[in-house]
Protein backbone atom coordinates (compact mmCIF):
# COMPACT_ATOMS: atom_id res chain seq x y z
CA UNK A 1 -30.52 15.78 -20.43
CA UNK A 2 -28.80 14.08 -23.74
CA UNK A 3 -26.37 11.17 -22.92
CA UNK A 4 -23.21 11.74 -24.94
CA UNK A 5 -23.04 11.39 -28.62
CA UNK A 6 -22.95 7.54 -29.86
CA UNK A 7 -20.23 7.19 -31.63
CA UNK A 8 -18.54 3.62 -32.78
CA UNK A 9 -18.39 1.20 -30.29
CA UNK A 10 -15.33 1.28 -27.29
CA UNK A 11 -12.35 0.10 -28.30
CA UNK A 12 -10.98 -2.93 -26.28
CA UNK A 13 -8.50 -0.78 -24.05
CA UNK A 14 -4.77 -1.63 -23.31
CA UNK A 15 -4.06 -2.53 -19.65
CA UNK A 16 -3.51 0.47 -18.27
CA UNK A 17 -0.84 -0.80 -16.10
CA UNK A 18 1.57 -2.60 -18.43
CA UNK A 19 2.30 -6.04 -15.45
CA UNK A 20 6.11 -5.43 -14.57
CA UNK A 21 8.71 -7.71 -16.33
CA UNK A 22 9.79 -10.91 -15.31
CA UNK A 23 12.75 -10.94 -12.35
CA UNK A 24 15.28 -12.58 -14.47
CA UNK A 25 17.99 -11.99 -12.63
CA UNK A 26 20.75 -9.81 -13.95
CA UNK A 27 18.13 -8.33 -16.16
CA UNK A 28 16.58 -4.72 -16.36
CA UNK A 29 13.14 -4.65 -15.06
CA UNK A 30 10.52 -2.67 -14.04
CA UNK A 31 9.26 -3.96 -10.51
CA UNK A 32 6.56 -1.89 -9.38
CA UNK A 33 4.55 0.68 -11.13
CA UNK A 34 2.06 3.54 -8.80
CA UNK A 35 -0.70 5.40 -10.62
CA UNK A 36 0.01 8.83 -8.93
CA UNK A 37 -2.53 10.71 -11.40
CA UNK A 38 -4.68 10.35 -14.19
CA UNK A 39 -1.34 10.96 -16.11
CA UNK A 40 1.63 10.53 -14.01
CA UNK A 41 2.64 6.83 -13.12
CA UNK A 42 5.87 6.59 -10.35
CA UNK A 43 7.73 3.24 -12.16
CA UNK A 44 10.44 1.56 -9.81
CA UNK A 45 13.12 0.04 -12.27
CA UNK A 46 15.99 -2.11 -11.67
CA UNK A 47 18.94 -1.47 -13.14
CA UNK A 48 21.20 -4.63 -13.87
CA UNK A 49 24.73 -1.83 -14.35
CA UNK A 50 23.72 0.06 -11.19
CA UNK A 51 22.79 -3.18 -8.98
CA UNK A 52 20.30 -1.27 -7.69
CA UNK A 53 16.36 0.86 -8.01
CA UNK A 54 16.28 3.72 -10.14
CA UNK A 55 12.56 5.47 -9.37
CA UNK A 56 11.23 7.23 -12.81
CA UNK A 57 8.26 9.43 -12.78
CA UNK A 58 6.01 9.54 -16.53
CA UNK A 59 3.39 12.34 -17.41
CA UNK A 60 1.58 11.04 -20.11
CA UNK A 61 1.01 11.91 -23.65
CA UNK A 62 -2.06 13.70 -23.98
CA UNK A 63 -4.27 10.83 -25.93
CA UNK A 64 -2.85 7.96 -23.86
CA UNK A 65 -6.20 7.01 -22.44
CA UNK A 66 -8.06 8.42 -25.99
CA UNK A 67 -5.81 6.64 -28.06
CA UNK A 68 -5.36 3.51 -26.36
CA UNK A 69 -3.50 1.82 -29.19
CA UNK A 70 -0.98 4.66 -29.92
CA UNK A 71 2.78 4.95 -29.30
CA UNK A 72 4.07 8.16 -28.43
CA UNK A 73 7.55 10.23 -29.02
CA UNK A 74 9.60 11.08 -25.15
CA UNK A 75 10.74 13.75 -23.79
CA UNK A 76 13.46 13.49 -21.17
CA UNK A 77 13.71 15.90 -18.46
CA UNK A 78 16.93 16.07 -16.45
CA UNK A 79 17.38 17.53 -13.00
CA UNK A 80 20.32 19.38 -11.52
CA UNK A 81 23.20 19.05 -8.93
CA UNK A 82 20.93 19.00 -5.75
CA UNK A 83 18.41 16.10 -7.13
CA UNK A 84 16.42 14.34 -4.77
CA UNK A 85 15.38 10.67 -4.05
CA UNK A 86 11.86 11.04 -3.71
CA UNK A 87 10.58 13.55 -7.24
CA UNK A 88 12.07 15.03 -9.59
CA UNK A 89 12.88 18.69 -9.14
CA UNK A 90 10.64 19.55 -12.31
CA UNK A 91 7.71 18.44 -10.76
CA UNK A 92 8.50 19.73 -7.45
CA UNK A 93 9.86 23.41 -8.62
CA UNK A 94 8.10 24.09 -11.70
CA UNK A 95 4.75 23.90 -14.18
CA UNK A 96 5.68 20.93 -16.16
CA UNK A 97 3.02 18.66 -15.27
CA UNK A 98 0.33 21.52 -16.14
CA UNK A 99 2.33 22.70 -19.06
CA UNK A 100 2.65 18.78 -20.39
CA UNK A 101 -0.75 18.32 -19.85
CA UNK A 102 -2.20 18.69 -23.22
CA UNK A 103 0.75 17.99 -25.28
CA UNK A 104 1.09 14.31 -26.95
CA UNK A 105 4.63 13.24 -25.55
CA UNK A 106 5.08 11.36 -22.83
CA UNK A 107 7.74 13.07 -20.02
CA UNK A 108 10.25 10.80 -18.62
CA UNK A 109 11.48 11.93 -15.14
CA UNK A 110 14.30 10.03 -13.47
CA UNK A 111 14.23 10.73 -9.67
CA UNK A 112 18.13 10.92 -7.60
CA UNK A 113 21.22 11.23 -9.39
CA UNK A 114 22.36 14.35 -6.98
CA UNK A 115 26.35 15.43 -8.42
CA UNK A 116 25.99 11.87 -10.77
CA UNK A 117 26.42 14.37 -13.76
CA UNK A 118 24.01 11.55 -15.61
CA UNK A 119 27.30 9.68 -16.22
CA UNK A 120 29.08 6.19 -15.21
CA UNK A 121 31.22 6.41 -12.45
CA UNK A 122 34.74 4.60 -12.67
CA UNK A 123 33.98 3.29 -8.57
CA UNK A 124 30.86 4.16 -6.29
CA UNK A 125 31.26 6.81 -3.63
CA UNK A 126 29.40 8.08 -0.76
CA UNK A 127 27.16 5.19 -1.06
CA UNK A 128 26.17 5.91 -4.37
CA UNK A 129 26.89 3.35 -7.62
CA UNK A 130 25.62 5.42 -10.25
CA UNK A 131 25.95 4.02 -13.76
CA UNK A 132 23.23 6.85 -15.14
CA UNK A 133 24.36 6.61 -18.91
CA UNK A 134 23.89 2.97 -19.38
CA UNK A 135 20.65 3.12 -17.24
CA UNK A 136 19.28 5.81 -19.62
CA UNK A 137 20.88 5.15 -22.86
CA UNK A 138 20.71 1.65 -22.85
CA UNK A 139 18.13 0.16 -20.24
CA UNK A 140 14.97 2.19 -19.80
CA UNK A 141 14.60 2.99 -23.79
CA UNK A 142 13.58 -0.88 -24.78
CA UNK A 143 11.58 -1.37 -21.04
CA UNK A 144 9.65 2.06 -21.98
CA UNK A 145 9.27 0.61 -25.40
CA UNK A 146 7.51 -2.47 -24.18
CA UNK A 147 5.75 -1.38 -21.85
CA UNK A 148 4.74 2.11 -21.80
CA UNK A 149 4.11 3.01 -25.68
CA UNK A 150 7.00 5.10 -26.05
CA UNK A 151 8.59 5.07 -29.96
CA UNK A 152 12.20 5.57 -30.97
CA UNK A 153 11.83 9.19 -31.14
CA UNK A 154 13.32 10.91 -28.29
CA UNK A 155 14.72 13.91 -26.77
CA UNK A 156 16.08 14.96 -23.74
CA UNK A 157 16.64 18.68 -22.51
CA UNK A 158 18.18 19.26 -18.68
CA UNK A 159 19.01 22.18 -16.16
CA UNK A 160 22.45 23.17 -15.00
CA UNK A 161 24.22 19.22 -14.54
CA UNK A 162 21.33 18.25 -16.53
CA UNK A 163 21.51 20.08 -18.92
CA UNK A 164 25.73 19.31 -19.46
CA UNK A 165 24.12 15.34 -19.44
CA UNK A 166 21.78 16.46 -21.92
CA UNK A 167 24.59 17.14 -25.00
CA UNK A 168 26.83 14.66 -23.58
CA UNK A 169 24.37 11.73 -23.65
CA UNK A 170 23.33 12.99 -27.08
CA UNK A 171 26.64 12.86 -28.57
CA UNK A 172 28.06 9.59 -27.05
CA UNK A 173 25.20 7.53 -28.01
CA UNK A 174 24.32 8.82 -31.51
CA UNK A 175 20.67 8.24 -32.29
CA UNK A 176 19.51 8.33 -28.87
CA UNK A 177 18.02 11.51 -29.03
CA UNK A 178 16.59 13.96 -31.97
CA UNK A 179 16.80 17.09 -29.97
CA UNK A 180 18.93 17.97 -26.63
CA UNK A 181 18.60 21.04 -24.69
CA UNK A 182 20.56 22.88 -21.61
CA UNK A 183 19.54 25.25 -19.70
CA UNK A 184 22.51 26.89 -17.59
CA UNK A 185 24.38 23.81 -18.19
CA UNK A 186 28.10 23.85 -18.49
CA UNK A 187 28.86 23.11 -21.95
CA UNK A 188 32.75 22.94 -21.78
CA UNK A 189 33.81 20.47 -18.77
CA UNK A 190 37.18 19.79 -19.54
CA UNK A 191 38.22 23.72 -20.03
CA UNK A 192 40.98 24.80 -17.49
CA UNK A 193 39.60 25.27 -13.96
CA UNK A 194 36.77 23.94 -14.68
CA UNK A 195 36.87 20.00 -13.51
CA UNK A 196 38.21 22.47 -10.18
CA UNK A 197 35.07 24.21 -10.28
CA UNK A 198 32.73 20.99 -10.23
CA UNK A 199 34.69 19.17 -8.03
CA UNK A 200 33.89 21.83 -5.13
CA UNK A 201 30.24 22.38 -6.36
CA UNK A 202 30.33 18.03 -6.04
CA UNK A 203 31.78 18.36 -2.73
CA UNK A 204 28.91 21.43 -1.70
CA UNK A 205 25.77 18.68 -2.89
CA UNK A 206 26.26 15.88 -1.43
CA UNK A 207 29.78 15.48 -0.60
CA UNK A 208 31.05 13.59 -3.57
CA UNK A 209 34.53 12.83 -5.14
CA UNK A 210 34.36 14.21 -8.92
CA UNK A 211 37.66 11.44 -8.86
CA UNK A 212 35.24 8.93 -8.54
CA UNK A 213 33.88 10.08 -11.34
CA UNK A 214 36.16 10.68 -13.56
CA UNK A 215 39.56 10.81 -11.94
CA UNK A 216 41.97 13.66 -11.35
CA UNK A 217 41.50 16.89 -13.73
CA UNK A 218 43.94 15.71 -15.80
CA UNK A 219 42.00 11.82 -16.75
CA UNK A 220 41.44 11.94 -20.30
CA UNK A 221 37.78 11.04 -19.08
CA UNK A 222 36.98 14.66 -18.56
CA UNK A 223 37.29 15.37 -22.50
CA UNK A 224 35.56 12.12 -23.48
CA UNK A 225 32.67 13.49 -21.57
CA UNK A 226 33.26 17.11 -22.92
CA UNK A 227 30.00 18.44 -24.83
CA UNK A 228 32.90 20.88 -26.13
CA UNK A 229 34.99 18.20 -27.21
CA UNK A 230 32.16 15.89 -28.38
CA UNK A 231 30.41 18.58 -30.52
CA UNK A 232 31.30 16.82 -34.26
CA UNK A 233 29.15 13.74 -32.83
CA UNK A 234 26.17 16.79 -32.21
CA UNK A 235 26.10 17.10 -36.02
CA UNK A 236 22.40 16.13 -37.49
CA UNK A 237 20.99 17.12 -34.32
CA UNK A 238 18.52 19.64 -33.21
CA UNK A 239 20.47 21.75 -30.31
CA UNK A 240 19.07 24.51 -28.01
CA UNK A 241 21.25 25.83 -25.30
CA UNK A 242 20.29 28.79 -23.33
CA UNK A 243 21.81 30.88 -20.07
CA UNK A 244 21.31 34.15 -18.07
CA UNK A 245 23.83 36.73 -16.86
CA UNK A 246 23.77 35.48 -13.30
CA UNK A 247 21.23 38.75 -11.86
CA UNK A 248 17.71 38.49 -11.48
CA UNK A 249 14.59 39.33 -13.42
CA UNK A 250 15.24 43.16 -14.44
CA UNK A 251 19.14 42.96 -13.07
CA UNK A 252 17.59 42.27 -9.37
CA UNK A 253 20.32 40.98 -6.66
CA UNK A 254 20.86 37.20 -6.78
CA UNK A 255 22.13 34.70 -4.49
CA UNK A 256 26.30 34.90 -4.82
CA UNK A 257 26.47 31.11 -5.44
CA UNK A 258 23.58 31.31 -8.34
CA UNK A 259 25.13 33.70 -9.91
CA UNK A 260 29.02 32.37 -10.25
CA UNK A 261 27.32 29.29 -11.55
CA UNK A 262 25.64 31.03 -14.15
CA UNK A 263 28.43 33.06 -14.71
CA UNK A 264 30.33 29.89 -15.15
CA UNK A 265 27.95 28.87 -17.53
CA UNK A 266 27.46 31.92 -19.66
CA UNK A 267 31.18 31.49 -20.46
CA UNK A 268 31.36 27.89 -21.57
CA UNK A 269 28.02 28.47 -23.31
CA UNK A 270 29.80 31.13 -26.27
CA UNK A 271 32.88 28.89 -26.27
CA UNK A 272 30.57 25.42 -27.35
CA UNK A 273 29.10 27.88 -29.58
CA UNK A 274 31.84 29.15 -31.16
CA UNK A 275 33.40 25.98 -31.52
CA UNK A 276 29.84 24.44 -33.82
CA UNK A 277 30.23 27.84 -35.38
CA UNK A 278 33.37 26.80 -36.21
CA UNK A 279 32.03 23.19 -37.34
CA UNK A 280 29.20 24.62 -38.98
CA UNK A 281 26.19 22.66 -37.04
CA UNK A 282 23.58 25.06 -36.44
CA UNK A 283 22.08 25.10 -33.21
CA UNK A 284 19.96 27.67 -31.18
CA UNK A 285 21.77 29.51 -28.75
CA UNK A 286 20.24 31.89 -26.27
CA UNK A 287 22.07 34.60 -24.12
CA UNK A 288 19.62 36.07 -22.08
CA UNK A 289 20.06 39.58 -20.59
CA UNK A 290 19.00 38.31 -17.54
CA UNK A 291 18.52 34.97 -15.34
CA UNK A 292 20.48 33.03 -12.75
CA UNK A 293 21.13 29.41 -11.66
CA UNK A 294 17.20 29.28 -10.51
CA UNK A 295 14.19 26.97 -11.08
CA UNK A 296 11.66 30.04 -12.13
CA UNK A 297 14.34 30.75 -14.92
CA UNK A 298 14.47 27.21 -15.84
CA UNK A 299 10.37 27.02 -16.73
CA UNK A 300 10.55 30.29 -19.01
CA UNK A 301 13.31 28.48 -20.86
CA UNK A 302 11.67 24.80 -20.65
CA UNK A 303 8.55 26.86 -22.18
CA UNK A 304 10.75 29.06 -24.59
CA UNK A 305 12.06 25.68 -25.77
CA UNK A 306 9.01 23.83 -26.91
CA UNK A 307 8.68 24.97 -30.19
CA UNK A 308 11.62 23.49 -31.37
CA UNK A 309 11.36 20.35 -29.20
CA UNK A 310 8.04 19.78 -30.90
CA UNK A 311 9.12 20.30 -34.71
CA UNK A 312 12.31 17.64 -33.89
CA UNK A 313 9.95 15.01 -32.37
CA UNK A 314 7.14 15.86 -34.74
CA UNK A 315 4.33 16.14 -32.41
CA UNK A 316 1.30 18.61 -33.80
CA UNK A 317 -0.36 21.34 -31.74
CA UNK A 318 -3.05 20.54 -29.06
CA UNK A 319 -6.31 19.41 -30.85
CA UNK A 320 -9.20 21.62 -30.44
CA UNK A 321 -11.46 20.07 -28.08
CA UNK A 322 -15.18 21.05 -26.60
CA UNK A 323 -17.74 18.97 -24.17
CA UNK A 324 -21.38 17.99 -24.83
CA UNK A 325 -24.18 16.05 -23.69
CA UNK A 326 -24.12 15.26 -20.06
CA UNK A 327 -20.34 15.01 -19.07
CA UNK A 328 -20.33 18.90 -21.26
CA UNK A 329 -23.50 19.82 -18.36
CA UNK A 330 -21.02 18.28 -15.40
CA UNK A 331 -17.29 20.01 -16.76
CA UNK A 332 -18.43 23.74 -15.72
CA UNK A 333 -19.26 22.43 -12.26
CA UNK A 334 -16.71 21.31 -11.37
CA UNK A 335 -14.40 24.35 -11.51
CA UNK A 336 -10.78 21.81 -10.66
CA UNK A 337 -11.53 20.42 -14.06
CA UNK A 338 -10.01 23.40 -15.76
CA UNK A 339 -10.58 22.88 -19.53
CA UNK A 340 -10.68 19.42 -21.54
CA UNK A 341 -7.30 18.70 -23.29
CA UNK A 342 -9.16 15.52 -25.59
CA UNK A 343 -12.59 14.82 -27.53
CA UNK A 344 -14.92 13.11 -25.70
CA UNK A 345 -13.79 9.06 -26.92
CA UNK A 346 -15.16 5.40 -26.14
CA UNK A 347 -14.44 3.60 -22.77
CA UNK A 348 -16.10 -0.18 -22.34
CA UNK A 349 -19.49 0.74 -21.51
CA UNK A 350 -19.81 4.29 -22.09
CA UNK A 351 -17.70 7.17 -22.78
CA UNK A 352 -14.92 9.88 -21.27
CA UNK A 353 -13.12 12.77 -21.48
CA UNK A 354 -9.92 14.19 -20.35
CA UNK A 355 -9.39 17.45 -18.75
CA UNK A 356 -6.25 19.25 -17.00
CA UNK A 357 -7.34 18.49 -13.72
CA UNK A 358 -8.97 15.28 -14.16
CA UNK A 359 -11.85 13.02 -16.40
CA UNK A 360 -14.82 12.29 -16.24
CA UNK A 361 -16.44 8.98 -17.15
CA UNK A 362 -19.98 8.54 -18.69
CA UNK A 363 -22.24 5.13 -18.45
CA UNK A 364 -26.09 4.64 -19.06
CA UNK A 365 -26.27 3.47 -15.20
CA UNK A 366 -23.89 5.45 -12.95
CA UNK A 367 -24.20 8.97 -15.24
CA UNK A 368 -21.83 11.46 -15.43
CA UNK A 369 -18.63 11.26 -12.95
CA UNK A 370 -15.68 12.90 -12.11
CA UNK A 371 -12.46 11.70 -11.09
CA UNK A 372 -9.38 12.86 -10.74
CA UNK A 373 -6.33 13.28 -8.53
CA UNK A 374 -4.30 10.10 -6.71
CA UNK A 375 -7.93 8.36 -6.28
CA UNK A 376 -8.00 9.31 -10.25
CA UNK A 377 -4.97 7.09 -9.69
CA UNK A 378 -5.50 4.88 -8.26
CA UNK A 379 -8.83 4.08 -9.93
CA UNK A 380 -6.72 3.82 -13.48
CA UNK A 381 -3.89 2.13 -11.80
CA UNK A 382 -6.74 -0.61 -10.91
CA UNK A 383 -8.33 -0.82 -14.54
CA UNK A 384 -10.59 2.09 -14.84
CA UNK A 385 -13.98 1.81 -16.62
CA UNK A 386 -12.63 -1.81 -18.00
CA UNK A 387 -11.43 -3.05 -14.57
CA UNK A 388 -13.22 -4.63 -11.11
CA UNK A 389 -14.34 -1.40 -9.58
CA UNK A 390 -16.60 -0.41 -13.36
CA UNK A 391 -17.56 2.80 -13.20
CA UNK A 392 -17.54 5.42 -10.75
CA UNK A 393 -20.95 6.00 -8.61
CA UNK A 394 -20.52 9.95 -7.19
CA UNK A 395 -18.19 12.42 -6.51
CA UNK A 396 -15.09 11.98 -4.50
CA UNK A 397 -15.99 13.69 -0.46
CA UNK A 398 -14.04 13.82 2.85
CA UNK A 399 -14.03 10.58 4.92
CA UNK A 400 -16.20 10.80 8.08
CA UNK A 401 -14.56 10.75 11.41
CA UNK A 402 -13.42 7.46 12.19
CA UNK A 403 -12.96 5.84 15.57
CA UNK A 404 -9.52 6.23 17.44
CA UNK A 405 -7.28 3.95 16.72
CA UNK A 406 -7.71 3.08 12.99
CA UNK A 407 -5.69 4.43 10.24
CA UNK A 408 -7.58 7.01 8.91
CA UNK A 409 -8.14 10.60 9.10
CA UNK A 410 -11.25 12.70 9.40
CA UNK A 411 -9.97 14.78 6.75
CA UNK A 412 -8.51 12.60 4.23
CA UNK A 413 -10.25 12.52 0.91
CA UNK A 414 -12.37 9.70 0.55
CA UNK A 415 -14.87 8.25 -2.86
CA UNK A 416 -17.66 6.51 -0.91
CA UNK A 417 -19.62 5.97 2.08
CA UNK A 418 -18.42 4.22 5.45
CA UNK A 419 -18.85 0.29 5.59
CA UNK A 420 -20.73 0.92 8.95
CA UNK A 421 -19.55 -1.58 10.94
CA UNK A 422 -16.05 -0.12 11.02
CA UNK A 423 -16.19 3.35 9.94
CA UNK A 424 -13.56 3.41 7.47
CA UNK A 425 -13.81 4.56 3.07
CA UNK A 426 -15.16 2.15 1.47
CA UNK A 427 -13.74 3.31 -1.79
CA UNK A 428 -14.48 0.39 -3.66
CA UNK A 429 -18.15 -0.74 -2.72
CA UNK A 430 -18.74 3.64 -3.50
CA UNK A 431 -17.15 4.10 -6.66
CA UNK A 432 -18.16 1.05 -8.34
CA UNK A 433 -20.83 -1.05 -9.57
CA UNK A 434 -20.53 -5.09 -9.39
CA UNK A 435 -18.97 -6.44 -12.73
């Protein structure tokens, strides 16, 4: 058995975990980061406009742990009307974290916003203060900057609400973003019946006031936040816009609500276009002859989309990678490692590689390792290689049974052996060696 290749010496690494900012009161912030992943970090933000939290969810860029002293482009990912507190519905609904996975941008998630429309409201309601442009526009960028290697270069592509937020972001805050896509979004807001129309679907998630918003139909605020009426500001910019007919795959039935809103959005779709036909900015637009309001739809499109997304950010193809040596003998045994997405690169101490399900770290006196998952995490979110625990000692294994009344469970995952005189993981005395 060959320990991997030596190659120059490891790199000191960044901190892995960027310490949050100071609480200056007042100030934007990021007050608590969680390693969830190998690649995807949960950030809890505060947002001086909003008063309040704002959780964000990252998926790396590719070479973040390879490249420790590289900055990467973003890629904003917008959810739609019904959008939950605790993910993001592109993590829960679709492939993005898998599709991501080998691609060198990091994905920006913001988690919540249900019927917010990504906008500023003129006055909270139901409980909600939601001041989603300024947090996006003009709070995370700089704290992402400083903290989680993210460059000016940005883009941001949504579904349905999302997707509306996408253009209208773009164009009232010129610079922001090099690329904005929609999928199923309504792309003319201010159109005749159609403030009516998102009121009710406001009402239907969530129960909010669209007046709260941005007033009555009538408020000139519904054409300032018009993609339609915005489109001159769009000029420059690389534009993809895409929806369905409202049926299924192959003209299959469809849920009666998923299909008026795709209907709905069909129909402003050709009118934005015609009017930057009109304007001459080119931009992508995609009927398809299928498709409804529907998460599966939304991943063919999200895929569908990446070409362009990539040429306006500038981000090359997936490098061509292959294992060797001992962590090359250890990838085809463990079948969750799927294939490696990076070379093999330097850690302090030894060496690693990253795969789609996970890495594995090399040393002289622990060997070959995998880890992966939230103890992957967790592990990174505590330093890694570089940090207290050192390097991992075996493989991740189910706890043993425990004794009633402490906190864990006989089936929870567990790196390590029991500290015998209690019977709980000992993750840390397991999967490290004394540093």
């Amino acid at each position: 058995m060959t320990a991997p290749s030596a190659l120059s010496p490891a790199p000191a690494l960044a901190d892995p975990t960027p310490a949050p900012a100071p609480a200056s009161q007042g100030k934007p912030r990021i007050t608590d980061v969680q390693w969830t992943g190998d690649h995807r970090v949960d950030l809890t933000v505060y947002s001086a406009a909003a008063n309040d939290t704002i959780k964000v969810q990252l998926l790396l860029a590719r070479d973040w742990h390879a490249d420790p002293k590289a900055r990467f482009p973003t890629l904003y990912l917008l959810d739609g009307m019904r959008a939950r507190d605790d993910q993001n519905g592109w993590l829960l609904e679709t492939n993005a974290a898998d599709f991501y996975r080998d691609k060198n941008v990091t994905v920006v998630l913001p988690v919540g916003g249900q019927s917010s429309w990504y906008t500023d409201w003129r006055r909270p309601d139901n409980g909600k203060n939601y001041k989603w442009e300024t947090f996006l526009a003009k709070e995370l960028p700089p704290l992402l900057k400083q903290g989680w290697r993210a460059t000016d270069v940005r883009a941001a592509a949504g579904v349905s609400m999302g997707g509306t937020a996408a253009f209208t972001l773009a164009a009232r805050n010129k610079g922001l973003y090099r690329f904005a896509g929609s999928y199923s979004g309504i792309l003319s807001t201010s159109t005749p019946g159609t403030p009516e129309s998102i009121a009710i679907a406001m009402r239907d998630a969530g129960n909010f006031n669209a007046d709260a918003m941005y007033g009555p139909p009538t408020d000139p605020a519904w054409a300032q936040h018009d993609p339609l009426k915005l489109a001159e500001k769009l000029r420059g910019m690389s534009l993809y816009f895409s929806s369905g007919n409202g049926t299924g795959a192959d003209g299959a039935p469809t849920d009666l609500q998923a299909m008026a809103l795709e209907v709905l959005s069909r129909s402003s779709n050709q009118a934005f276009a015609v009017e930057l036909n009109r304007l001459g900015i080119p931009a992508n637009a995609v009927y398809r002859p299928s498709g409804n309001h529907s998460w599966p739809y939304w991943q063919f499109e999200n895929g569908e989309a990446w070409p362009q997304v990539q040429a306006a950010l500038g981000v090359g193809n997936p490098k061509p990678c292959q294992t060797g040596g001992v962590i090359g003998e250890l990838a085809p045994r463990s079948r969750a490692l799927g294939s490696c997405v990076t070379v093999e690169y330097a850690v302090p101490g030894g060496r690693a590689q990253d795969f789609r399900g996970g890495q594995i770290f090399w040393s002289n006196d622990t060997g070959a390792q995998v880890v992966g998952g939230a103890i992957g995490g967790a592990y990174l979110g505590a330093g890694g290689p570089g940090g207290p625990l050192g390097y991992p000692t075996g493989p991740s294994r189910p706890c043993p049974a425990v004794r009633a009344g402490t906190s864990s469970s006989s089936t929870a995952p567990c790196t390590g052996r029991r500290r015998p005189a209690r019977g709980r993981c000992a993750a840390r005395s397991a999967t490290s060696t004394p540093r």
